[in-house]
Protein backbone atom coordinates (compact mmCIF):
# COMPACT_ATOMS: atom_id res chain seq x y z
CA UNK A 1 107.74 26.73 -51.07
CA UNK A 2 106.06 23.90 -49.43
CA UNK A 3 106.29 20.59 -51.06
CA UNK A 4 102.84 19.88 -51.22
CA UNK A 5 102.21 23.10 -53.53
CA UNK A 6 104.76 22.08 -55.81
CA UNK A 7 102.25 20.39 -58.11
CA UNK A 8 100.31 23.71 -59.04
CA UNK A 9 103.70 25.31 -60.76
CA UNK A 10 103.13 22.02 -63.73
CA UNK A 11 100.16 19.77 -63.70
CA UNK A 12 97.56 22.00 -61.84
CA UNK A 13 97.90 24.36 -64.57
CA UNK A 14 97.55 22.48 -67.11
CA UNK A 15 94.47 20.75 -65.59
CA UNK A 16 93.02 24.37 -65.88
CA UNK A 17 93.51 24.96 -69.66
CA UNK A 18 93.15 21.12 -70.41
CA UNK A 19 89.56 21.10 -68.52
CA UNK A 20 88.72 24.43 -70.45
CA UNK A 21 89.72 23.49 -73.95
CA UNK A 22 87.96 20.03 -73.27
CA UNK A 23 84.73 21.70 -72.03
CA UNK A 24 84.49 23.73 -75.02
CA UNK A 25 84.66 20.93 -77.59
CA UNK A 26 83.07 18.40 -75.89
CA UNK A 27 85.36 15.52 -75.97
CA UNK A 28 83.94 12.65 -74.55
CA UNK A 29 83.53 12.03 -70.38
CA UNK A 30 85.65 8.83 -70.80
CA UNK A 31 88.09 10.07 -72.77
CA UNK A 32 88.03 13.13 -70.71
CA UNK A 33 89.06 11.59 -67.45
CA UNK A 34 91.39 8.92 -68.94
CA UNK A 35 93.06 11.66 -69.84
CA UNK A 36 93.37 14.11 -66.38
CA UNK A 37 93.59 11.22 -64.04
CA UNK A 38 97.00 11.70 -63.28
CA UNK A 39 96.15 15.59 -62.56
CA UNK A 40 93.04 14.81 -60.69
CA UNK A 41 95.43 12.44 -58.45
CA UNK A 42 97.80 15.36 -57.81
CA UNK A 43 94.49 17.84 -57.23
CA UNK A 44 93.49 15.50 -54.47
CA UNK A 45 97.21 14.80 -52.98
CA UNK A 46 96.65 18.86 -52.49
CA UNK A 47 94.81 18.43 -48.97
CA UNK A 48 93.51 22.13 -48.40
CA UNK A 49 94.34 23.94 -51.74
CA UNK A 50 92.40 20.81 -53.70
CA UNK A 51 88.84 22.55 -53.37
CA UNK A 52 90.22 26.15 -53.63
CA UNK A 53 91.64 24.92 -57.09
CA UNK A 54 88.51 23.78 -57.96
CA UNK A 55 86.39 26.81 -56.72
CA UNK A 56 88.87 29.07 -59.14
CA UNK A 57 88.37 25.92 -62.11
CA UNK A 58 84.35 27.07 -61.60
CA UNK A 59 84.77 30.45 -61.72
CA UNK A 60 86.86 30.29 -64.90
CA UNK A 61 84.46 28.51 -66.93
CA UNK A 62 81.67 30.82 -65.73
CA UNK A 63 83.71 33.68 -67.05
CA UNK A 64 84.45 31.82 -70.41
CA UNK A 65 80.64 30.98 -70.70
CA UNK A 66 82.09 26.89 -70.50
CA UNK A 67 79.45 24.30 -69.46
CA UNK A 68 80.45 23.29 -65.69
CA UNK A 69 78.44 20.14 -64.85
CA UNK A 70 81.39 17.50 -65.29
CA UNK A 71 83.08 19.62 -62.53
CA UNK A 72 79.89 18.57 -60.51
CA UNK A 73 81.19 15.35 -60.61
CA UNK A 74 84.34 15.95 -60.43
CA UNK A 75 84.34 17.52 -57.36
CA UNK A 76 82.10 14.92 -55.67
CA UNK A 77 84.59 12.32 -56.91
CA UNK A 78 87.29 13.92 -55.58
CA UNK A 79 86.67 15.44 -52.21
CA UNK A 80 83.20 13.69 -51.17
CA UNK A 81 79.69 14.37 -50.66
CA UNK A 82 79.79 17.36 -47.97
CA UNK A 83 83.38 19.47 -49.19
CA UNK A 84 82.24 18.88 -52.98
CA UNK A 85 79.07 20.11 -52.38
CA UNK A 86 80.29 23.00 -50.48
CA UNK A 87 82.75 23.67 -52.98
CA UNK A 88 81.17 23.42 -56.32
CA UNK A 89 78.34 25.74 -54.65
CA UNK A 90 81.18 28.40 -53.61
CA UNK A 91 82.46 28.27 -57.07
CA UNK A 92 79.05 28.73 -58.67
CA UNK A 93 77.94 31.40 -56.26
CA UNK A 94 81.30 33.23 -56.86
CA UNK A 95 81.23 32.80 -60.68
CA UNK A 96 78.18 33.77 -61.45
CA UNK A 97 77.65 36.75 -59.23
CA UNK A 98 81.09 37.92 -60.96
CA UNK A 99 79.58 37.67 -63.94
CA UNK A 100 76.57 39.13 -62.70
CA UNK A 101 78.90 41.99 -61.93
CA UNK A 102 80.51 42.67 -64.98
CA UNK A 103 77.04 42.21 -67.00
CA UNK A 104 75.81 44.95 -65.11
CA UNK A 105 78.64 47.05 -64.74
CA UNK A 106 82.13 46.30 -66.75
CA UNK A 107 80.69 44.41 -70.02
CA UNK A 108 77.03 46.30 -70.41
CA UNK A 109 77.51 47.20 -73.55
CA UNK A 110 78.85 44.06 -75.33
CA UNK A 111 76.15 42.23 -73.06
CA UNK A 112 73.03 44.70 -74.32
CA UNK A 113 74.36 43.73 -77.92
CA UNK A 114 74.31 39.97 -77.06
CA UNK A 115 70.64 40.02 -75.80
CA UNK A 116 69.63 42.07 -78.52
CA UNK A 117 70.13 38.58 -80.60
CA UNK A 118 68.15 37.04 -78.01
CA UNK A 119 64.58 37.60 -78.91
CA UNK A 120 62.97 36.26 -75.37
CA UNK A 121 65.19 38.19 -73.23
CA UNK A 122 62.93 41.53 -73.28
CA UNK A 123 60.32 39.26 -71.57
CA UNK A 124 62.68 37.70 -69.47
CA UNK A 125 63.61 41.22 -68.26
CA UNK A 126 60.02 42.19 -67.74
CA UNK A 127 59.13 39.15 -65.71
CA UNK A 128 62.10 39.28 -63.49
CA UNK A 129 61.80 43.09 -62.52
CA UNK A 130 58.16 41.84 -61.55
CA UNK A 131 58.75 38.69 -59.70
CA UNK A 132 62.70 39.39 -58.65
CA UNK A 133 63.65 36.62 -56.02
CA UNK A 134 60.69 34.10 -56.85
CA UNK A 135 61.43 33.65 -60.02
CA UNK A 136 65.24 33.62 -60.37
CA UNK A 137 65.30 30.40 -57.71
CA UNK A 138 62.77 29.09 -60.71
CA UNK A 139 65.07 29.82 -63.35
CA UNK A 140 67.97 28.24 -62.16
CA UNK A 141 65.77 24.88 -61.85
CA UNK A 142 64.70 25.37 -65.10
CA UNK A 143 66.84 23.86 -67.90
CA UNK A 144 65.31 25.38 -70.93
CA UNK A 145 67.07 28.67 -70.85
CA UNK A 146 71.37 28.78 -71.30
CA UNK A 147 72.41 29.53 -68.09
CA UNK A 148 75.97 31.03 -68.61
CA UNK A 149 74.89 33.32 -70.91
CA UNK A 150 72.19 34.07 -68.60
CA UNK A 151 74.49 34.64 -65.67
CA UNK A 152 76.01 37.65 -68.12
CA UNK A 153 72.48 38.42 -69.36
CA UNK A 154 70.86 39.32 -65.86
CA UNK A 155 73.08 42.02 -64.79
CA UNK A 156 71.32 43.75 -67.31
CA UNK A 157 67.87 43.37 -65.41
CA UNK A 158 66.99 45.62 -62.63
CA UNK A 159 66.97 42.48 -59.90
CA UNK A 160 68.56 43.69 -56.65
CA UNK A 161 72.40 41.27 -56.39
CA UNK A 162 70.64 40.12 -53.40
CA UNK A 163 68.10 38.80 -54.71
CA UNK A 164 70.70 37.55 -57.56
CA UNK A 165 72.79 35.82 -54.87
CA UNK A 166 70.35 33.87 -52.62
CA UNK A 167 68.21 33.34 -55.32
CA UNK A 168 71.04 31.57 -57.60
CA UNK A 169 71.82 30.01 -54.15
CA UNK A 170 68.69 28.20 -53.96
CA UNK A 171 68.14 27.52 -57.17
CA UNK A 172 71.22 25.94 -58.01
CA UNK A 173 71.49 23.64 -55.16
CA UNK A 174 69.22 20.55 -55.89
CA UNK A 175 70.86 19.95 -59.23
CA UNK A 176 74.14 20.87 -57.35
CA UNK A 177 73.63 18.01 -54.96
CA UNK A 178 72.53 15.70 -57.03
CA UNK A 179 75.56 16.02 -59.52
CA UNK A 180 78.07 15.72 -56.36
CA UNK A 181 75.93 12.95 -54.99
CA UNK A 182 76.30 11.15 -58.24
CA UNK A 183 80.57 11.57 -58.52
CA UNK A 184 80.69 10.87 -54.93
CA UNK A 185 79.50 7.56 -55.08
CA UNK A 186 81.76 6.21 -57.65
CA UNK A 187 84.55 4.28 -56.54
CA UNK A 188 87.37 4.59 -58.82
CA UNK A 189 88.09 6.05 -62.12
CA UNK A 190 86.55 3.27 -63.94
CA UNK A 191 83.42 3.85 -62.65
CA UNK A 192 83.20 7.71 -62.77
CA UNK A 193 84.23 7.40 -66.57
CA UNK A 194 82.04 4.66 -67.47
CA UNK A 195 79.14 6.09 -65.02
CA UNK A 196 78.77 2.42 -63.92
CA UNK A 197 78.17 3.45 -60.25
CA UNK A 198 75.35 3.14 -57.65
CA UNK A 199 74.78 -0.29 -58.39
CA UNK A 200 74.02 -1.57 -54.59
CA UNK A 201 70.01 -1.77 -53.83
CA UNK A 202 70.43 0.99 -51.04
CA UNK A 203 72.59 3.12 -53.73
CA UNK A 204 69.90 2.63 -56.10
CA UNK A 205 67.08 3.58 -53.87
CA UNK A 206 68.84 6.35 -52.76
CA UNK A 207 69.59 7.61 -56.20
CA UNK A 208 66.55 7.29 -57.75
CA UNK A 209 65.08 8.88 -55.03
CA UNK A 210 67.52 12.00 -55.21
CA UNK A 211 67.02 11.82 -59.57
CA UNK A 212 63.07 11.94 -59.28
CA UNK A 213 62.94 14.25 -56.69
CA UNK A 214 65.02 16.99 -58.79
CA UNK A 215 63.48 15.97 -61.99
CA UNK A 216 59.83 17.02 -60.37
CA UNK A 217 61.61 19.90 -59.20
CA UNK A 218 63.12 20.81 -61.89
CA UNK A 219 59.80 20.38 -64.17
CA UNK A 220 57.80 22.41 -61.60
CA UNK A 221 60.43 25.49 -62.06
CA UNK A 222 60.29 24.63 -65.76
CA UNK A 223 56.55 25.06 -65.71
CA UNK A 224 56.10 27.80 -63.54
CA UNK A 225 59.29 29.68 -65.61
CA UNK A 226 57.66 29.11 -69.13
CA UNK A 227 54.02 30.75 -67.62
CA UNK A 228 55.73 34.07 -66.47
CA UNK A 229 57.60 34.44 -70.11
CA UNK A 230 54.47 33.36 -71.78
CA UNK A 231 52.75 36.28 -69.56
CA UNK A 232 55.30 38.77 -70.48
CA UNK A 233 55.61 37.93 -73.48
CA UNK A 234 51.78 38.84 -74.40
CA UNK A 235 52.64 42.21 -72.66
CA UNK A 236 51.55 44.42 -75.15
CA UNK A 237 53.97 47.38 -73.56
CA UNK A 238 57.56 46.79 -74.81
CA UNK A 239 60.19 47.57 -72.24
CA UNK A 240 64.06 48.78 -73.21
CA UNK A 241 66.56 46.33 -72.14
CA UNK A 242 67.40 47.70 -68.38
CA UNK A 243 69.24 50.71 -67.78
């Protein structure tokens, strides 16, 4: 086996499970990467199978409903502004149209029995069978619903996986960029842990540019999402969960 693909037989793995277990707990960011560093050295000593590691990291914690944003970071850190965008959205798009999948089609009926929990979802369902494409780009800029659980929760909607996929695509991206923007311009691990980056004037400028541009974003989907619930919602004419 080639040398350089030695590392994933030891270290790579663990970074996997370590990054999983970590995400699910919430150990501190600092403490986090003090602890991987050596990994994340040996990720980026990968050359070509660095990003593909980190598209199947994404994927994973998709599937195991794990928050993702550090990997953001991560992978603008790591592998720079253009491949770390292009990564973390391949890993996104891939994870959460598989999960999309087995919502719909694997996992229904363990998914119908979480959203029967989730009292807003019926509206949810109603507004997106309405609005399809418009409105899933809105939810994905809108923070105030979960949005792994949501990933699992929309296969059970009648929106065309078209619609899912370039919708999600969309969506996702500002926040996408700005999270890769934001690893990518840190210059060591000291700064990425402690967050001290973007110090310069012209990084400054350019990052609060980039911050209040998503932020109105963000609060415009936000808006515009909480009006369509709110309008399904005083729907008088109760829908079943999808079949």
């Amino acid at each position: 086996m080639n040398r350089r693909l030695r590392p994933l037989h030891g270290g790579i793995l663990l970074i996997l499970l370590l990054i999983l277990i970590v995400g699910s707990f919430g150990i501190p960011w600092n403490r986090l990467l003090v602890t991987i560093q050596p990994l994340l050295q040996q990720v980026e000593a990968l050359g070509f199978w660095g990003p593909l590691l980190f598209v199947g990291i994404y994927i994973l914690f998709c599937l195991f409903l794990v928050p993702a944003s550090p990997l953001s970071f991560l992978g603008g850190f790591l592998f720079g502004l253009p491949v770390g965008f292009l990564t973390i959205t391949l890993g996104s798009l891939t994870g959460t149209t598989l999960v999309f999948f087995l919502g719909r089609k694997i996992l229904r009926k363990r998914v119908e029995s979480w959203m029967s929990r989730w009292k807003v979802f019926p509206a949810l369902d109603r507004a997106v069978s309405r609005e399809g494409f418009r409105l899933l780009v809105l939810i994905r800029l809108s923070p105030v619903l979960p949005f792994n659980l949501l990933n699992y929760g929309l296969g059970l909607t009648r929106i065309r996986l078209r619609d899912f996929f370039f919708g999600s695509w969309i969506g996702m991206a500002p926040i996408t960029f700005l999270y890769v923007y934001i690893g990518s311009s840190a210059k060591d691990f000291t700064q990425l842990s402690s967050r001290s980056f973007g110090e310069s004037p012209v990084e400054q400028i350019f990052f609060a540019f980039g911050l209040v541009a998503t932020l109105l974003l963000v609060a415009w989907g936000t808006r515009l999402t909480r009006r369509a619930l709110k309008s399904s919602l005083s729907d008088n004419s109760p829908e079943p969960i999808s079949g």
